[in-house]
C-alpha atoms as a PDB file:
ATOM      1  CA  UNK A   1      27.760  33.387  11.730  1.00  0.00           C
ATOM      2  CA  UNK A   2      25.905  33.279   8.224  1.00  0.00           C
ATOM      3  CA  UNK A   3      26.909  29.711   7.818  1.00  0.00           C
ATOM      4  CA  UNK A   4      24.996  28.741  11.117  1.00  0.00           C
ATOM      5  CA  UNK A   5      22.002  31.267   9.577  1.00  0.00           C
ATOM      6  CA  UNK A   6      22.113  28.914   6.717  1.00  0.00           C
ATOM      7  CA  UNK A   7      21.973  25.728   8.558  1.00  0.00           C
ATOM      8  CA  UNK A   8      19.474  26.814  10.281  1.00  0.00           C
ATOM      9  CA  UNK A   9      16.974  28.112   7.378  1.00  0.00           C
ATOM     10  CA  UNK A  10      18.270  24.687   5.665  1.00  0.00           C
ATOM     11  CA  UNK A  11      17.330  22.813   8.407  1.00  0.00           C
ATOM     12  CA  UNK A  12      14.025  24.305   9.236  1.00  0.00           C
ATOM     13  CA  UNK A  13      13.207  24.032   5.735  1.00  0.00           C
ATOM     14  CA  UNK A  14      13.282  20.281   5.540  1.00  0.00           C
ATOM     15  CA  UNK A  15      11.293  19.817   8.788  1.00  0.00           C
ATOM     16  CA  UNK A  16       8.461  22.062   7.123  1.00  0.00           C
ATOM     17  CA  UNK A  17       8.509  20.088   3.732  1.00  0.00           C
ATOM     18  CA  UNK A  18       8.359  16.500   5.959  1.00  0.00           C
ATOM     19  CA  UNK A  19       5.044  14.394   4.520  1.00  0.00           C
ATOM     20  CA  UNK A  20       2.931  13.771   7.292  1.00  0.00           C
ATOM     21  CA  UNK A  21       1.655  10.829   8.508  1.00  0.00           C
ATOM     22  CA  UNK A  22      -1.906  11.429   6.924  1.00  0.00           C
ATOM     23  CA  UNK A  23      -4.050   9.212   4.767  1.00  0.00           C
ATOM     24  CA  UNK A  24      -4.310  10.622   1.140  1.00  0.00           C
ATOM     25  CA  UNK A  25      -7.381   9.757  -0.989  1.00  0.00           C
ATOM     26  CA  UNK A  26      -6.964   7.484  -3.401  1.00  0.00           C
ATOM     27  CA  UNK A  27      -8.101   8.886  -6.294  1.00  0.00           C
ATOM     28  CA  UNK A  28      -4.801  10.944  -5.933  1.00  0.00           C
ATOM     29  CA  UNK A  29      -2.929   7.896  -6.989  1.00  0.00           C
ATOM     30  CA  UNK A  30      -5.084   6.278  -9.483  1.00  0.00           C
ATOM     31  CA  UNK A  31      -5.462   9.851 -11.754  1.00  0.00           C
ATOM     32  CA  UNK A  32      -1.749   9.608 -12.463  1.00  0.00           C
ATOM     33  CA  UNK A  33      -0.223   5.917 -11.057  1.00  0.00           C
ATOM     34  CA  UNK A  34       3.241   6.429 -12.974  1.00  0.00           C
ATOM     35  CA  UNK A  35       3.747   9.486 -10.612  1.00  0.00           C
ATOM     36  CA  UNK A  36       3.392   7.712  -7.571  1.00  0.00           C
ATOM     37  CA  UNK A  37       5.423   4.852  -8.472  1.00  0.00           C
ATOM     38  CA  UNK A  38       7.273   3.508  -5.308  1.00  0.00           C
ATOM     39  CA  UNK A  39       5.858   6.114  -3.261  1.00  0.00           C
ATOM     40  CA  UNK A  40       5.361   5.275   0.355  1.00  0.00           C
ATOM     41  CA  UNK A  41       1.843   6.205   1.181  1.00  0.00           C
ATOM     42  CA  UNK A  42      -1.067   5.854   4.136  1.00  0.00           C
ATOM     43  CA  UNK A  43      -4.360   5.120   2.904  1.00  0.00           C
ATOM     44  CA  UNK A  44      -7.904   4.898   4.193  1.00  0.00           C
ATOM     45  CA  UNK A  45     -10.973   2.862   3.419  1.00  0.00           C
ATOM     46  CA  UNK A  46     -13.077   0.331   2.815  1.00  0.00           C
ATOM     47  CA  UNK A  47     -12.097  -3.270   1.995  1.00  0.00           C
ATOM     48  CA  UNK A  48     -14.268  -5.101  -0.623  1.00  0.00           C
ATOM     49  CA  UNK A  49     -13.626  -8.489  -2.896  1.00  0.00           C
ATOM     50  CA  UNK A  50     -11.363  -9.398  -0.228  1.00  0.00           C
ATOM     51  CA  UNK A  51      -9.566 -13.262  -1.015  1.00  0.00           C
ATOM     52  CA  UNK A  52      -6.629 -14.684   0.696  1.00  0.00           C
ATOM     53  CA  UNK A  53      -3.869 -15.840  -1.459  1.00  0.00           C
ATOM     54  CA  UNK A  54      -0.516 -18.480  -1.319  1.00  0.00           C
ATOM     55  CA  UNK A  55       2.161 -18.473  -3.593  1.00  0.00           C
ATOM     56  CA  UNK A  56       5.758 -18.604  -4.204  1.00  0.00           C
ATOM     57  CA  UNK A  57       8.064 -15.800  -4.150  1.00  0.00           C
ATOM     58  CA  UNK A  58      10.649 -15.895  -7.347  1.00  0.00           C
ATOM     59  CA  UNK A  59      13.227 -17.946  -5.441  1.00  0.00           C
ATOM     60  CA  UNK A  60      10.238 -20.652  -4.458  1.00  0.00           C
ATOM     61  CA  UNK A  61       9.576 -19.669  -0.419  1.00  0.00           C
ATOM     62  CA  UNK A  62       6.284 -19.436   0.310  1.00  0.00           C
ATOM     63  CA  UNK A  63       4.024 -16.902   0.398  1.00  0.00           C
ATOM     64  CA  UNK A  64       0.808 -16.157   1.838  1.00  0.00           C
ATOM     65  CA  UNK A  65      -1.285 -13.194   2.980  1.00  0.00           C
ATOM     66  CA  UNK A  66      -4.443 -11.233   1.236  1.00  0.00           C
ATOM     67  CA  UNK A  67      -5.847  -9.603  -1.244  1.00  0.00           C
ATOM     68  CA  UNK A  68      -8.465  -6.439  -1.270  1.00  0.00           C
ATOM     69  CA  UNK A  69      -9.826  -4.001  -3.067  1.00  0.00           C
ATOM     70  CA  UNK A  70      -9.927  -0.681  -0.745  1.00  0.00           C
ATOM     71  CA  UNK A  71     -12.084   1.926  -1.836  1.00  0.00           C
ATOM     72  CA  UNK A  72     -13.135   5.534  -0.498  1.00  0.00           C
ATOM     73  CA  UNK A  73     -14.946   8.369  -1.566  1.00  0.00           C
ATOM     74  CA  UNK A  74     -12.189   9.283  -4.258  1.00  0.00           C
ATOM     75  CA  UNK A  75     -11.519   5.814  -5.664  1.00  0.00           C
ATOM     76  CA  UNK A  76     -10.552   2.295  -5.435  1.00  0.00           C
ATOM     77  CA  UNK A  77      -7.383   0.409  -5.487  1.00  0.00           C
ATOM     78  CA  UNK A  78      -5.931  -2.682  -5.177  1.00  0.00           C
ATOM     79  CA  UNK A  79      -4.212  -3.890  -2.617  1.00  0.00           C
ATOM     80  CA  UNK A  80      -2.015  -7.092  -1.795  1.00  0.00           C
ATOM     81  CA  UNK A  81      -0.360  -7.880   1.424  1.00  0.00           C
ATOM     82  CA  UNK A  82       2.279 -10.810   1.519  1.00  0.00           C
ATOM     83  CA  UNK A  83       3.993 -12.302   4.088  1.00  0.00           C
ATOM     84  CA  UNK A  84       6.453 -15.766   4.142  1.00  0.00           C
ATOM     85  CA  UNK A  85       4.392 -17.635   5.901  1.00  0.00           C
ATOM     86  CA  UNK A  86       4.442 -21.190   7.578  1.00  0.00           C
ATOM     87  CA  UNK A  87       3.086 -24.208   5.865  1.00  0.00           C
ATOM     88  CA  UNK A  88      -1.030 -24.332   6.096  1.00  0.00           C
ATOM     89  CA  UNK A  89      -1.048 -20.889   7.345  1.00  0.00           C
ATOM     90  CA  UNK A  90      -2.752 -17.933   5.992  1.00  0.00           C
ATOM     91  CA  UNK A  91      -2.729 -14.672   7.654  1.00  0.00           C
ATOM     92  CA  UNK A  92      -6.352 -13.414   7.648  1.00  0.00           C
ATOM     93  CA  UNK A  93      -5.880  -9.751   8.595  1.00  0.00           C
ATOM     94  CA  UNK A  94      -9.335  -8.233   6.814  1.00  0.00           C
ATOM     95  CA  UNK A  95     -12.844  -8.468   6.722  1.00  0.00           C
ATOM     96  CA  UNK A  96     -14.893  -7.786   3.926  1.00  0.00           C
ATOM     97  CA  UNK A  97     -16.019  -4.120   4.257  1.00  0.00           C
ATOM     98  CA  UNK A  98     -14.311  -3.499   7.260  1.00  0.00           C
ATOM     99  CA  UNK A  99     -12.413  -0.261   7.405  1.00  0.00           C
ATOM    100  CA  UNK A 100      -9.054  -0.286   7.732  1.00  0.00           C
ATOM    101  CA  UNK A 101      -5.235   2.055   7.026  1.00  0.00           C
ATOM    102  CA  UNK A 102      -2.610   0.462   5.257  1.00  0.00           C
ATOM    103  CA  UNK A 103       0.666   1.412   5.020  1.00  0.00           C
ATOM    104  CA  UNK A 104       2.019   0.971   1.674  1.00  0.00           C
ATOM    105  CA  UNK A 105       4.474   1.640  -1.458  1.00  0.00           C
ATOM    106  CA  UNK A 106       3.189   1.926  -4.516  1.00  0.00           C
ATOM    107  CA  UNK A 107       3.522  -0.909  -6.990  1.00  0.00           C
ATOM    108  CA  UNK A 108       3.563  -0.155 -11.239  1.00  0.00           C
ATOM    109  CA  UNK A 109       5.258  -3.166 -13.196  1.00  0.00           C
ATOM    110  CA  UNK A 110       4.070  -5.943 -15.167  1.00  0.00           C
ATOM    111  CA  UNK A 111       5.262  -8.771 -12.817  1.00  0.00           C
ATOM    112  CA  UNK A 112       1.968 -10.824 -13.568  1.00  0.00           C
ATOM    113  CA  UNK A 113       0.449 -10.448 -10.387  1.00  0.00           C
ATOM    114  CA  UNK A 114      -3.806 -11.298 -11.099  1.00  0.00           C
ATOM    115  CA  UNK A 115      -6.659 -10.497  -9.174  1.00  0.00           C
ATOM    116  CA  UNK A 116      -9.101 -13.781  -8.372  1.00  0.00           C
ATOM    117  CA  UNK A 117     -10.747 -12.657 -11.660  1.00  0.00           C
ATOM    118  CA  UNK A 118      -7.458 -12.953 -13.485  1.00  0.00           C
ATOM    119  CA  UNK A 119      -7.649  -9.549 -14.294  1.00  0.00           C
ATOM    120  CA  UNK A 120      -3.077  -8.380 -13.968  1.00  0.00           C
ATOM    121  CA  UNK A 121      -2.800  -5.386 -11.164  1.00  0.00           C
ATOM    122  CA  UNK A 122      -0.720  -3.153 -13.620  1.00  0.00           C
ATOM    123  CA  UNK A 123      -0.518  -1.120 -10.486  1.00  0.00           C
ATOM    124  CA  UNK A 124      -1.300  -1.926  -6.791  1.00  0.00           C
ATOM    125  CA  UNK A 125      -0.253  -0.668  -3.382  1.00  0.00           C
ATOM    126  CA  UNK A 126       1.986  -3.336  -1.890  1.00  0.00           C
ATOM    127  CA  UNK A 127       1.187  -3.306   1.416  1.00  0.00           C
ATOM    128  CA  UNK A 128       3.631  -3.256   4.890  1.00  0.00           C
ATOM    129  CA  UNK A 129       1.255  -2.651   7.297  1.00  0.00           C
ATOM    130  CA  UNK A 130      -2.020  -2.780   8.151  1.00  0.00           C
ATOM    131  CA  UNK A 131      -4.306  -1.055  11.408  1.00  0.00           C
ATOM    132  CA  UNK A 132      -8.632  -1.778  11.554  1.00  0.00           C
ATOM    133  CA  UNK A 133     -10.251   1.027  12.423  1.00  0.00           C
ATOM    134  CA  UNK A 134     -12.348   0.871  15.827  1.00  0.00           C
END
């Protein structure tokens, strides 16, 4: 009997403590980066300096996708979204200040990944998905 109790309280616990699937400002990621490290987040906002980029991943397939800055009230960060991609193509996904979520993990390393101002994104939200607002 106090076993299934237990369960139970265990189990309703970790349905309670489940992150929701809510955008977070972005300033709460940019006050302490190292924190949110690898973190799966939703975000919300603005696009801005948006450029489309090609490349090669580390084992030479292409690459291509885009590049933004997304900003809201709170902050700005960068954002890069890469896909393989055929040759000639580029995904164009955003529009420069269009607002848009993106789904996306958290990025801190040194892997020499430059904006078009060759500025290196010592941290950047790598992004998996991404929705335009309507």
């Amino acid at each position: 009997m106090w076993g299934l109790l237990g369960c139970g309280w265990l189990w309703a616990a970790l349905v309670l403590a489940a992150p929701a699937d809510e955008a977070i400002p972005i300033g709460s990621i940019t006050i302490n980066p190292m924190a949110n490290n690898r973190r799966a987040v939703i975000l919300q906002g603005k696009a801005k300096d948006v450029s489309a980029y090609q490349g090669q991943d580390s084992f030479g397939r292409s690459l291509c996708g885009q590049g933004f800055i997304l900003e809201d009230t709170t902050g700005s960060l960068d954002v890069l979204y890469l896909v393989r991609c055929q040759a000639n193509e580029t995904p164009v996904l955003v529009g420069e200040g269009e607002r848009v979520v993106v789904q996306a993990t958290i990025d801190v390393s040194s892997d020499n990944v430059k904006n078009r101002d060759g500025k290196e994104l010592a941290f950047k939200a790598m992004a998996t998905k991404i929705i335009r607002e309507k």
